[in-house]
C-alpha atoms as a PDB file:
ATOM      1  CA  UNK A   1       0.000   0.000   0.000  1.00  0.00           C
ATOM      2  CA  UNK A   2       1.049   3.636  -0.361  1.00  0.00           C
ATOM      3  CA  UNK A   3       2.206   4.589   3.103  1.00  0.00           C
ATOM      4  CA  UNK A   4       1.717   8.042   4.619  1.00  0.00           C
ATOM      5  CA  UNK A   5       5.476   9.544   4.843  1.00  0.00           C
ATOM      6  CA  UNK A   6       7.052  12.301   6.484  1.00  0.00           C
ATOM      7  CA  UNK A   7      10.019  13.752   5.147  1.00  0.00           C
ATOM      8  CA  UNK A   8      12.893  15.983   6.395  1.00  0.00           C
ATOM      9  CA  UNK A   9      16.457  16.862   6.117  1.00  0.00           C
ATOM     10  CA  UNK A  10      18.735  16.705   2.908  1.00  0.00           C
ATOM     11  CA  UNK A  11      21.969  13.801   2.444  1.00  0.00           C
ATOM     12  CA  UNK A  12      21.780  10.046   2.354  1.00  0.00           C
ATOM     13  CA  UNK A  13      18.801   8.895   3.776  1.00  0.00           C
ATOM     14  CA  UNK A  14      17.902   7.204   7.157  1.00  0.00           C
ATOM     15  CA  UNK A  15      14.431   5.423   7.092  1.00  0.00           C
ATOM     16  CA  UNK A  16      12.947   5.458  10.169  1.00  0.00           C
ATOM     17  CA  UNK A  17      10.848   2.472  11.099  1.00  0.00           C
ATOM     18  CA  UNK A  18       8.892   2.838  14.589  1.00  0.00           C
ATOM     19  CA  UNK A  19       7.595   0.443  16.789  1.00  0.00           C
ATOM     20  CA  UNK A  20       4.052  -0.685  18.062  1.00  0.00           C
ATOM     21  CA  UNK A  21       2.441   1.153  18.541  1.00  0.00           C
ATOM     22  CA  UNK A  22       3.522   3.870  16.590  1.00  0.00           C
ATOM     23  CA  UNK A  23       3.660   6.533  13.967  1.00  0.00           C
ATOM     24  CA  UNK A  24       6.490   7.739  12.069  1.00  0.00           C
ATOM     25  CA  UNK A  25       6.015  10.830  14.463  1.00  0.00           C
ATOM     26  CA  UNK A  26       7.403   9.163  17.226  1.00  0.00           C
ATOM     27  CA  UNK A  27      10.747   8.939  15.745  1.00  0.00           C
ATOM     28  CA  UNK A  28      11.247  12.551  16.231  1.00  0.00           C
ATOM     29  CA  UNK A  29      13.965  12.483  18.765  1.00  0.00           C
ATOM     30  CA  UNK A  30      16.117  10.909  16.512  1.00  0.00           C
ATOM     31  CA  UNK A  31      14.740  13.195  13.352  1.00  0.00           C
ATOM     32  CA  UNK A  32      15.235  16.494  14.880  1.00  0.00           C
ATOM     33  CA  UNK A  33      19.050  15.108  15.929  1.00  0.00           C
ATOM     34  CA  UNK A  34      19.641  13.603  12.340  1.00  0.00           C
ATOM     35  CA  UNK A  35      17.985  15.644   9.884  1.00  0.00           C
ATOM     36  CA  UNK A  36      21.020  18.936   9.670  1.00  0.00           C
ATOM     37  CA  UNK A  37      23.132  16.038   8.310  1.00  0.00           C
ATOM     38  CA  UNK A  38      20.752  13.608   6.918  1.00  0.00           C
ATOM     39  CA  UNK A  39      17.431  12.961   4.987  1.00  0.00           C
ATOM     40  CA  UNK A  40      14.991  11.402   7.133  1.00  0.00           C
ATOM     41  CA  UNK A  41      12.519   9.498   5.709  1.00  0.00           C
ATOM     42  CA  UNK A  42       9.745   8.240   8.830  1.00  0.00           C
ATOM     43  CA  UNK A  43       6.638   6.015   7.607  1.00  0.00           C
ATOM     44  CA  UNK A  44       3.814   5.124   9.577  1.00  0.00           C
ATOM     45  CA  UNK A  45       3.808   1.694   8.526  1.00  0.00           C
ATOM     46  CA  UNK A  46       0.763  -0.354   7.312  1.00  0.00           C
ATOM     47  CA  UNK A  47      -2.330   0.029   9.800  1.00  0.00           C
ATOM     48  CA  UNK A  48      -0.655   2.236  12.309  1.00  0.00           C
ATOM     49  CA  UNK A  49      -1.423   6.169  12.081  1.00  0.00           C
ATOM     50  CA  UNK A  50      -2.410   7.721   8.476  1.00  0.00           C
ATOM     51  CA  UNK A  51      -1.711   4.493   6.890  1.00  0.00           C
ATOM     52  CA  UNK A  52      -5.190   3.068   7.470  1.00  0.00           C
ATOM     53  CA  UNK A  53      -6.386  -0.174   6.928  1.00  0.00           C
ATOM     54  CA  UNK A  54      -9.554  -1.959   6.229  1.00  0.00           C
ATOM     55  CA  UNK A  55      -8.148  -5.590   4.951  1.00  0.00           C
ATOM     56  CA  UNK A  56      -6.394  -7.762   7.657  1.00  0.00           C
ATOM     57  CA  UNK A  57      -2.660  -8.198   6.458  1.00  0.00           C
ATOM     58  CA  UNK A  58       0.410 -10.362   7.813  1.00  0.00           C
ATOM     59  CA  UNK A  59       3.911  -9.045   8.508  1.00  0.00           C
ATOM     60  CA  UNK A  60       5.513  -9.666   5.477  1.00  0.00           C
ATOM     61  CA  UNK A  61       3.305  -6.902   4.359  1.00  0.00           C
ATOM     62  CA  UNK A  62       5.066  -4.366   5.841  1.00  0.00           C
ATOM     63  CA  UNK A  63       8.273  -5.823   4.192  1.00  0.00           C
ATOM     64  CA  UNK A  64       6.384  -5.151   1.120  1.00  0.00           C
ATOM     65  CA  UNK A  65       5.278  -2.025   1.370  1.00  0.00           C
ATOM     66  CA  UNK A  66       8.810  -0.809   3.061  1.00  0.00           C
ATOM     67  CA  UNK A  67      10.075  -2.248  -0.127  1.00  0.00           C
ATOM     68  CA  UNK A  68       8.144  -0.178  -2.935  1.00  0.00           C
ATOM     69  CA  UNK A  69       9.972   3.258  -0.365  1.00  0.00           C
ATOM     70  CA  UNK A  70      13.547   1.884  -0.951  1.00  0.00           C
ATOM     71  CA  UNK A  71      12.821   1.360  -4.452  1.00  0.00           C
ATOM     72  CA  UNK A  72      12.106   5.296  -4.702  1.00  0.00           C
ATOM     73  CA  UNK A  73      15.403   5.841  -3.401  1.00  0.00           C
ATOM     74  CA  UNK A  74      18.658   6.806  -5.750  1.00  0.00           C
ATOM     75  CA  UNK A  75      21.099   5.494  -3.135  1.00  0.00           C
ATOM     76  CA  UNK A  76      21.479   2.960  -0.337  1.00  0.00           C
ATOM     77  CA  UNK A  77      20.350   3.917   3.297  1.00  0.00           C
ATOM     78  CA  UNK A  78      20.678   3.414   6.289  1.00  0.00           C
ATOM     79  CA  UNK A  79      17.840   1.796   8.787  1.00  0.00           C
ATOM     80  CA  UNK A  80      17.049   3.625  12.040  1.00  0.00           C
ATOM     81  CA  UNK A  81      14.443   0.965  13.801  1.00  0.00           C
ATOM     82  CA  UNK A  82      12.813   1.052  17.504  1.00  0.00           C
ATOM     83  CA  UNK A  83      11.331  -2.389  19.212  1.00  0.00           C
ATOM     84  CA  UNK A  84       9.252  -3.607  15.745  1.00  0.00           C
ATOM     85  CA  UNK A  85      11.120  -1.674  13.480  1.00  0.00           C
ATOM     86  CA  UNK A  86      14.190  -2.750  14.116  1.00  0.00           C
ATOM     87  CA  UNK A  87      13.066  -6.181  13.599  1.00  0.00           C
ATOM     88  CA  UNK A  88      11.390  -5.069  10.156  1.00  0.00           C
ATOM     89  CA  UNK A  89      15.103  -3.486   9.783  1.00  0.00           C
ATOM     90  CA  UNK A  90      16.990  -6.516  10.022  1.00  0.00           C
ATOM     91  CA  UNK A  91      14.443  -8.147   7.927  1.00  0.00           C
ATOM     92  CA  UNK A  92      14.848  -5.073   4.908  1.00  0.00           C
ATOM     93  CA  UNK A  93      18.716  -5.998   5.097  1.00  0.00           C
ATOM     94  CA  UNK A  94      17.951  -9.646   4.320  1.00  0.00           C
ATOM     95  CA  UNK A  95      16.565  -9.237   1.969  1.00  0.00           C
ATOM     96  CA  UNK A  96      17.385  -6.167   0.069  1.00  0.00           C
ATOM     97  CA  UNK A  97      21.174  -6.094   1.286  1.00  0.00           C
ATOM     98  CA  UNK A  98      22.777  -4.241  -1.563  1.00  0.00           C
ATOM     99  CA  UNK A  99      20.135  -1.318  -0.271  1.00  0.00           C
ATOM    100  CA  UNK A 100      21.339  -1.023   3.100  1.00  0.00           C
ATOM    101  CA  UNK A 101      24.025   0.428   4.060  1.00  0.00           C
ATOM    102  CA  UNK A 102      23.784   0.094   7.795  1.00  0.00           C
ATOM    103  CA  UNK A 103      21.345  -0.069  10.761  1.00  0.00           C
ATOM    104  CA  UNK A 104      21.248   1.482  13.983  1.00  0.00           C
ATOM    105  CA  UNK A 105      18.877  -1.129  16.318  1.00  0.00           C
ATOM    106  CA  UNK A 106      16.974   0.093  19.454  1.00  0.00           C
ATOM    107  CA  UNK A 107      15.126  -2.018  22.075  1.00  0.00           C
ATOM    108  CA  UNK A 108      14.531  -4.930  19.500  1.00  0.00           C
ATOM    109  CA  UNK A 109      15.856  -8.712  18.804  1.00  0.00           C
ATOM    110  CA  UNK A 110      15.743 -11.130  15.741  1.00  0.00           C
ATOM    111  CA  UNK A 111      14.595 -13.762  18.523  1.00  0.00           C
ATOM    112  CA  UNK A 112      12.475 -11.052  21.045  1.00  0.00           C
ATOM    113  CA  UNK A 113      11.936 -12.131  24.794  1.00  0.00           C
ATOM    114  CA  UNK A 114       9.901 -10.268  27.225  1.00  0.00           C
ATOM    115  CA  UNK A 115       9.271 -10.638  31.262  1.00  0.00           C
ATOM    116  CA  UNK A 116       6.287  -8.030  31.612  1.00  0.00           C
ATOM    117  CA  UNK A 117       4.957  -9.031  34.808  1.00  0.00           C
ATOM    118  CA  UNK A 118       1.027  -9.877  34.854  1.00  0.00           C
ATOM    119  CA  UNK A 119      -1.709  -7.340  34.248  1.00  0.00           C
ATOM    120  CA  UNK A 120      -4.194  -6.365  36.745  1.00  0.00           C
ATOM    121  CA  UNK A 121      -7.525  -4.614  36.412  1.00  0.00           C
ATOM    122  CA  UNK A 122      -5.733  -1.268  39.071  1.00  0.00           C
ATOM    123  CA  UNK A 123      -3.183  -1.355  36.400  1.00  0.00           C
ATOM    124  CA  UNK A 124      -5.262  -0.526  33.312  1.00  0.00           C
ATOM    125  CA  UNK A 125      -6.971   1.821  35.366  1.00  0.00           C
ATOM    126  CA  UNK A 126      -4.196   3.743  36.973  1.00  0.00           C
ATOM    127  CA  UNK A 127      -3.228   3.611  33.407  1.00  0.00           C
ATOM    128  CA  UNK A 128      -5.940   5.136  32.004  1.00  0.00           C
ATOM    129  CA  UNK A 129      -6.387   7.854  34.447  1.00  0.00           C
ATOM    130  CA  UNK A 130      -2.562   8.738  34.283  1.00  0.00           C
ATOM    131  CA  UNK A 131      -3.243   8.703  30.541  1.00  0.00           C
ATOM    132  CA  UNK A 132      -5.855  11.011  30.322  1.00  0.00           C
ATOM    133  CA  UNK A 133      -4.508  13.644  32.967  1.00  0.00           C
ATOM    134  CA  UNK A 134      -1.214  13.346  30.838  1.00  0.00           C
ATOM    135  CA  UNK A 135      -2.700  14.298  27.794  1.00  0.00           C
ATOM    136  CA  UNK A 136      -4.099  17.367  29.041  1.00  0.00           C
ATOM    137  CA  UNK A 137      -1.694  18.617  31.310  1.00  0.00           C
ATOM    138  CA  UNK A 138       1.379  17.163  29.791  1.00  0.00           C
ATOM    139  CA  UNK A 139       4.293  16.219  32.109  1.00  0.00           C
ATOM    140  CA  UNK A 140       2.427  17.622  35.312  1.00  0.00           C
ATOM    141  CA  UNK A 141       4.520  16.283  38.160  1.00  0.00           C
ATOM    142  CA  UNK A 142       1.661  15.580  40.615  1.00  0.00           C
ATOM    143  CA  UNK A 143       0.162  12.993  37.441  1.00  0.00           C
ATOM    144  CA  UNK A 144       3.944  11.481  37.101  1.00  0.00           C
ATOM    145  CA  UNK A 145       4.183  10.468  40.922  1.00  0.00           C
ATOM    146  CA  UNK A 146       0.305   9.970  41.568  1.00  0.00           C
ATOM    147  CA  UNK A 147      -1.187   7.390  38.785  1.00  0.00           C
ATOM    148  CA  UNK A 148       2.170   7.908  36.311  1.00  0.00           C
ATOM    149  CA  UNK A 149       4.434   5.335  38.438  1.00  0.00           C
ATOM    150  CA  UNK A 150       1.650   3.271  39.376  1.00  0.00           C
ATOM    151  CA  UNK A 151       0.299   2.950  36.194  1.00  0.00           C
ATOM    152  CA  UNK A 152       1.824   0.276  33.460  1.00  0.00           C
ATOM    153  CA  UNK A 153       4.283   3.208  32.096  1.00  0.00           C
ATOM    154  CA  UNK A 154       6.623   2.228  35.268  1.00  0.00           C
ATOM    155  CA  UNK A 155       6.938  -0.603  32.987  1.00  0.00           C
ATOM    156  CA  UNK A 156       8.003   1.724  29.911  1.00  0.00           C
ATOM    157  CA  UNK A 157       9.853   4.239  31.823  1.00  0.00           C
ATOM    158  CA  UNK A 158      12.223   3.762  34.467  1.00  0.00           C
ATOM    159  CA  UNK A 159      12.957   7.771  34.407  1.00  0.00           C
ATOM    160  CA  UNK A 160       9.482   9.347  35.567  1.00  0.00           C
ATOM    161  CA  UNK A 161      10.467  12.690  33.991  1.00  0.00           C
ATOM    162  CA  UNK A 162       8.280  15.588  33.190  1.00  0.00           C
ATOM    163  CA  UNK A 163      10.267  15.440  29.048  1.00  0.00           C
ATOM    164  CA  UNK A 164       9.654  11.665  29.140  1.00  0.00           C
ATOM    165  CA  UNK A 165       5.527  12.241  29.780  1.00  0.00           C
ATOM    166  CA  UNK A 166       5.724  15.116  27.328  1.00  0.00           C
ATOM    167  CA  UNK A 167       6.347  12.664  24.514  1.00  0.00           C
ATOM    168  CA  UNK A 168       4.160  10.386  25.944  1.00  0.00           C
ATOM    169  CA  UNK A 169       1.497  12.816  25.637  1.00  0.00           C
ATOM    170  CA  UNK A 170       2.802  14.400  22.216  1.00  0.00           C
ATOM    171  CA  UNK A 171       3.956  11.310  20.687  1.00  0.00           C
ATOM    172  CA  UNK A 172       2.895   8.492  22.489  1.00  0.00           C
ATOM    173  CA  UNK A 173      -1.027   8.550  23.349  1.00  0.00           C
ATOM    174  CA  UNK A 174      -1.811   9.449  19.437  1.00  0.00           C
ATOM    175  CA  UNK A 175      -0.154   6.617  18.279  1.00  0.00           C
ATOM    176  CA  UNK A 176      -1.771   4.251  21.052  1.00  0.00           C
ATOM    177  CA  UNK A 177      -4.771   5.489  19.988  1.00  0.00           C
ATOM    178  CA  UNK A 178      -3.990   5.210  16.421  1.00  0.00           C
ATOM    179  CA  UNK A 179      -2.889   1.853  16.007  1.00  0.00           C
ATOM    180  CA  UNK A 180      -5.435  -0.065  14.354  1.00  0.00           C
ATOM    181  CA  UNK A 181      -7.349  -3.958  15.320  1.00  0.00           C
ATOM    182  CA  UNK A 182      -5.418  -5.113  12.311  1.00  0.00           C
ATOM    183  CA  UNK A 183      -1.941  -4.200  13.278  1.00  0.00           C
ATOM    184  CA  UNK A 184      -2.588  -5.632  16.865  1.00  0.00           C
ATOM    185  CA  UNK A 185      -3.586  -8.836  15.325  1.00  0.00           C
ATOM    186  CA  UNK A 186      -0.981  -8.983  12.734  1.00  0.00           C
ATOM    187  CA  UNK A 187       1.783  -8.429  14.842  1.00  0.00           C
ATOM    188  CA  UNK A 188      -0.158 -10.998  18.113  1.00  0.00           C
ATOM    189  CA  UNK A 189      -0.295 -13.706  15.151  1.00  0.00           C
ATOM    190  CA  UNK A 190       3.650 -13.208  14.383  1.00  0.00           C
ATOM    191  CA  UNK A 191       4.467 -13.381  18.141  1.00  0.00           C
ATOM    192  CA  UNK A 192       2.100 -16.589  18.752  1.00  0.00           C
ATOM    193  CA  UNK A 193       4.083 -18.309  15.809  1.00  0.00           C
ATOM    194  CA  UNK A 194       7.128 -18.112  17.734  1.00  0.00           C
ATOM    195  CA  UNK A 195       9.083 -14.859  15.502  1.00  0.00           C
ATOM    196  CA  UNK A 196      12.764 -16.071  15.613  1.00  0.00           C
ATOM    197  CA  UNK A 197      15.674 -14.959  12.670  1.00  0.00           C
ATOM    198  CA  UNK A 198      18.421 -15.321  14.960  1.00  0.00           C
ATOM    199  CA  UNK A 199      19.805 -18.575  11.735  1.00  0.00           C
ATOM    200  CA  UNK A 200      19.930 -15.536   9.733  1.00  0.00           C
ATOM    201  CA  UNK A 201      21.417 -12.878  10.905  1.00  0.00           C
ATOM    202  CA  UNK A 202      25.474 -14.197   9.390  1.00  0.00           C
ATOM    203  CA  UNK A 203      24.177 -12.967   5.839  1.00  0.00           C
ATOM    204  CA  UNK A 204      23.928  -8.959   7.730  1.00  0.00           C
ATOM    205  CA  UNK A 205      27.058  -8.076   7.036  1.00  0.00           C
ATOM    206  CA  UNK A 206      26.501  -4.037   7.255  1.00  0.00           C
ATOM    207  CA  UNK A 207      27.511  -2.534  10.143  1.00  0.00           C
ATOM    208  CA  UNK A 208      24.803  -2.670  12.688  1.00  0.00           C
ATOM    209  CA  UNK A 209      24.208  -0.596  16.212  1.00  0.00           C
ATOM    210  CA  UNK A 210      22.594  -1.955  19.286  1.00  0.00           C
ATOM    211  CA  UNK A 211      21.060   0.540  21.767  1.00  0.00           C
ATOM    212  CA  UNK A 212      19.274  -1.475  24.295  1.00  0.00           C
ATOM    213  CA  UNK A 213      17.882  -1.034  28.158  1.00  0.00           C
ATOM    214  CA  UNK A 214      18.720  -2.662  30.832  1.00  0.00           C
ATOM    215  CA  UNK A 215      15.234  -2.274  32.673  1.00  0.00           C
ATOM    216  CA  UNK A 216      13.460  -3.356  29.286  1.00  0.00           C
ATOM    217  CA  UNK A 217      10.878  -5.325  30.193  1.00  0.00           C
ATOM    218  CA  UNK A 218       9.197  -6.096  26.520  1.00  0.00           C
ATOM    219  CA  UNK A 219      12.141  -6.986  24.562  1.00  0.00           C
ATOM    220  CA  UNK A 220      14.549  -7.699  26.917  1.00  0.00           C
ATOM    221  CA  UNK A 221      18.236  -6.555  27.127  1.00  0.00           C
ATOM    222  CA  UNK A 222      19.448 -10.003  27.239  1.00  0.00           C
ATOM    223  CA  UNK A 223      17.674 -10.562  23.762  1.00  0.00           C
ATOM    224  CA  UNK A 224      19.027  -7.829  22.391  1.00  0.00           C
ATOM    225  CA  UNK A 225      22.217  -8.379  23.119  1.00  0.00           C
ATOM    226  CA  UNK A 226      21.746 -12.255  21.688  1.00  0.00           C
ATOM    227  CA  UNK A 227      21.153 -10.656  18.281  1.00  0.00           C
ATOM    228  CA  UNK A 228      24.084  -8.173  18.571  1.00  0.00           C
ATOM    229  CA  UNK A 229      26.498 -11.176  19.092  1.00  0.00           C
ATOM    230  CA  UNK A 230      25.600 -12.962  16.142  1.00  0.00           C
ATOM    231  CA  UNK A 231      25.344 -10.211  14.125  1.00  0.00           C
ATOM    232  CA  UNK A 232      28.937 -10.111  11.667  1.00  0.00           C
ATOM    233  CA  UNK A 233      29.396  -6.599  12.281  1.00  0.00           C
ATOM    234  CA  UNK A 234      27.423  -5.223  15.141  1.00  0.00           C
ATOM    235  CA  UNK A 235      28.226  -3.125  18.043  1.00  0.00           C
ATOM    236  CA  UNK A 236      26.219  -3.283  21.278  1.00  0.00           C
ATOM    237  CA  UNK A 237      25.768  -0.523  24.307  1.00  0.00           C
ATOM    238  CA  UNK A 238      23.533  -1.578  27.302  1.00  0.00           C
ATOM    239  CA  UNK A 239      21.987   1.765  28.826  1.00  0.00           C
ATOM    240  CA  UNK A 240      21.274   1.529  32.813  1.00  0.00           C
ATOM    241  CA  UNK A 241      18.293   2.873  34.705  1.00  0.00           C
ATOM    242  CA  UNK A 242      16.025   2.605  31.607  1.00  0.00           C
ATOM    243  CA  UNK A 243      13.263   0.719  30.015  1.00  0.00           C
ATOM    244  CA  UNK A 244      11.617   0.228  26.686  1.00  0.00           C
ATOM    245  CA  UNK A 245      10.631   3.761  25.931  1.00  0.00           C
ATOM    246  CA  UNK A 246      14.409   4.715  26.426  1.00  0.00           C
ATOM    247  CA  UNK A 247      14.672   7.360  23.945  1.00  0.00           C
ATOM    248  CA  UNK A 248      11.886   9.527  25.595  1.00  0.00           C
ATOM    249  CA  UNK A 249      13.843   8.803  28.168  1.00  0.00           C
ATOM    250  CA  UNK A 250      17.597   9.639  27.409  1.00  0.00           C
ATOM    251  CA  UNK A 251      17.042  10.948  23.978  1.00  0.00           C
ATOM    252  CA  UNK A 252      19.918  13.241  23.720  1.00  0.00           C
ATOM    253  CA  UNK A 253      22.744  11.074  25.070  1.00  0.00           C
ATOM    254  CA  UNK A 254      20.790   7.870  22.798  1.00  0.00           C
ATOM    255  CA  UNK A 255      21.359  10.254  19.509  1.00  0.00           C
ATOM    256  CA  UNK A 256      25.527  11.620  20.683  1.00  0.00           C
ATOM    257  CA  UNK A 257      26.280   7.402  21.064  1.00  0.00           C
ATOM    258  CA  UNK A 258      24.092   7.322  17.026  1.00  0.00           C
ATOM    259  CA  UNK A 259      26.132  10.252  16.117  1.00  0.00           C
ATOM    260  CA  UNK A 260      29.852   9.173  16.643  1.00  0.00           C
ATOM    261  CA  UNK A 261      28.920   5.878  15.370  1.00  0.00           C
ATOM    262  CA  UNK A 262      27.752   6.836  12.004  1.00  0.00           C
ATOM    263  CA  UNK A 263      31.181   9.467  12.143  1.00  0.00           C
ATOM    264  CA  UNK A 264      33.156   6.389  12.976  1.00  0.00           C
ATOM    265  CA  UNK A 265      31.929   4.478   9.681  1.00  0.00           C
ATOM    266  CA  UNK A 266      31.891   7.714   7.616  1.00  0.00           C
ATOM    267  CA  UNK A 267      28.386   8.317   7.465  1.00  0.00           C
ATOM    268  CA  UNK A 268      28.182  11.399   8.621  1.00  0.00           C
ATOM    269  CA  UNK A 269      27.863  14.588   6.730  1.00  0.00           C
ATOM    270  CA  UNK A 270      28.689  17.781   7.854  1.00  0.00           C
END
């Protein structure tokens, strides 16, 4: 399908692939950084935000669709995915290698493990309230430490800050709410099936980053860095005191480590 597509920046491109659930507006932290030196390409992929769906569709749809975008492009690029985009990512270097140039991998795994504790009802509901109060008074301190780290974001944020809820609220809640049935389902029927490319990952032979959390709770660290060790050409940094929504968390610091790594293998442009 024709995805919905933001664009910004000028230089090689860096396709931005978000997670679930997302939009390609959630990739912003890393757009803003990137976009003085790069193009930034940022879809919302297939069900999720302006790319709306009324068909149910598998997985290997999105490769599709991601494929027709690198197809448009006069140059290899690089990859820039968070949780379920960097597993689409790794997936686009399979098998379009001669396209891809390198990847830069946050909070995701070619064999993805979580330990998210059970769910009770006074979660969804602390949730929900903390939610709501968010989105109208974003980042409001008395939220954060009242229903925020209560709520299941304690899960998604180990760093309760006031910036972190602002993206939440900005970012985050729109693309929660935007996510369609059909993505859920798609990407529940992947999961159930037992989603595991770890055999694969010797023909990546780009160079590949690994941000992950230590705190992650949804794709855990240890997962993370299982896929960074078989990876050919991969290196791996293991940030402490965060969780899956790290770069809300510790954007800037997140996007200085992306930065002298694309310097180091010449990506960068001044």
């Amino acid at each position: 399908m024709e995805l919905a597509v933001d664009y910004c920046g000028r230089g090689m491109p860096i396709v931005c692939l978000h997670g679930h659930p997302g939009t390609g507006r959630c990739m912003s932290v890393f757009a803003d950084y990137l976009s003085p030196h790069f193009q930034i390409i940022a879809p919302d992929l297939r069900g999720y935000g302006r790319s709306r769906v009324t068909q149910p569709f598998t997985m290997e749809q999105h490769l599709d669709d991601l494929s027709v975008l690198l197809d448009r492009l006069d140059q290899p690029c690089l990859l820039l995915g968070w949780s379920l985009g960097g597993i689409l990512a790794m997936e686009l270097a399979l098998k379009h290698p001669a396209q891809i140039a390198g990847l830069v991998l946050v909070s995701t795994a070619a064999r993805p493990a979580g330990r998210h504790p059970s769910i009770s009802w006074q979660d969804n509901l602390l949730t929900g309230i903390a939610g709501v109060i968010n989105w109208l008074i974003p980042g409001w301190s008395w939220n954060i430490s009242t229903f925020g780290q209560r709520s299941l974001f304690r899960y998604l944020i180990s760093q309760h800050s006031a910036q972190a809820y602002r993206y939440l609220a900005r970012e985050g809640t729109p693309a929660f709410i935007q996510t369609s049935t059909l993505a859920n389902r798609a990407l529940n029927t992947a999961l159930r099936q037992g989603y595991n490319r770890l055999g694969e990952l010797h023909r990546i032979s780009q160079p590949c980053l690994m941000l992950a959390a230590a705190n992650d709770v949804h794709i855990t660290p240890e997962s993370s860095q299982e896929t960074a060790v078989i990876l050919p050409n991969c290196e791996c940094r293991l940030y402490d005191n965060v969780a899956h929504l790290m770069p809300w968390e510790i954007g800037p610091q997140l996007c200085n480590d992306i930065g002298q790594w694309l310097q180091t293998h010449e990506f960068w442009q001044a």
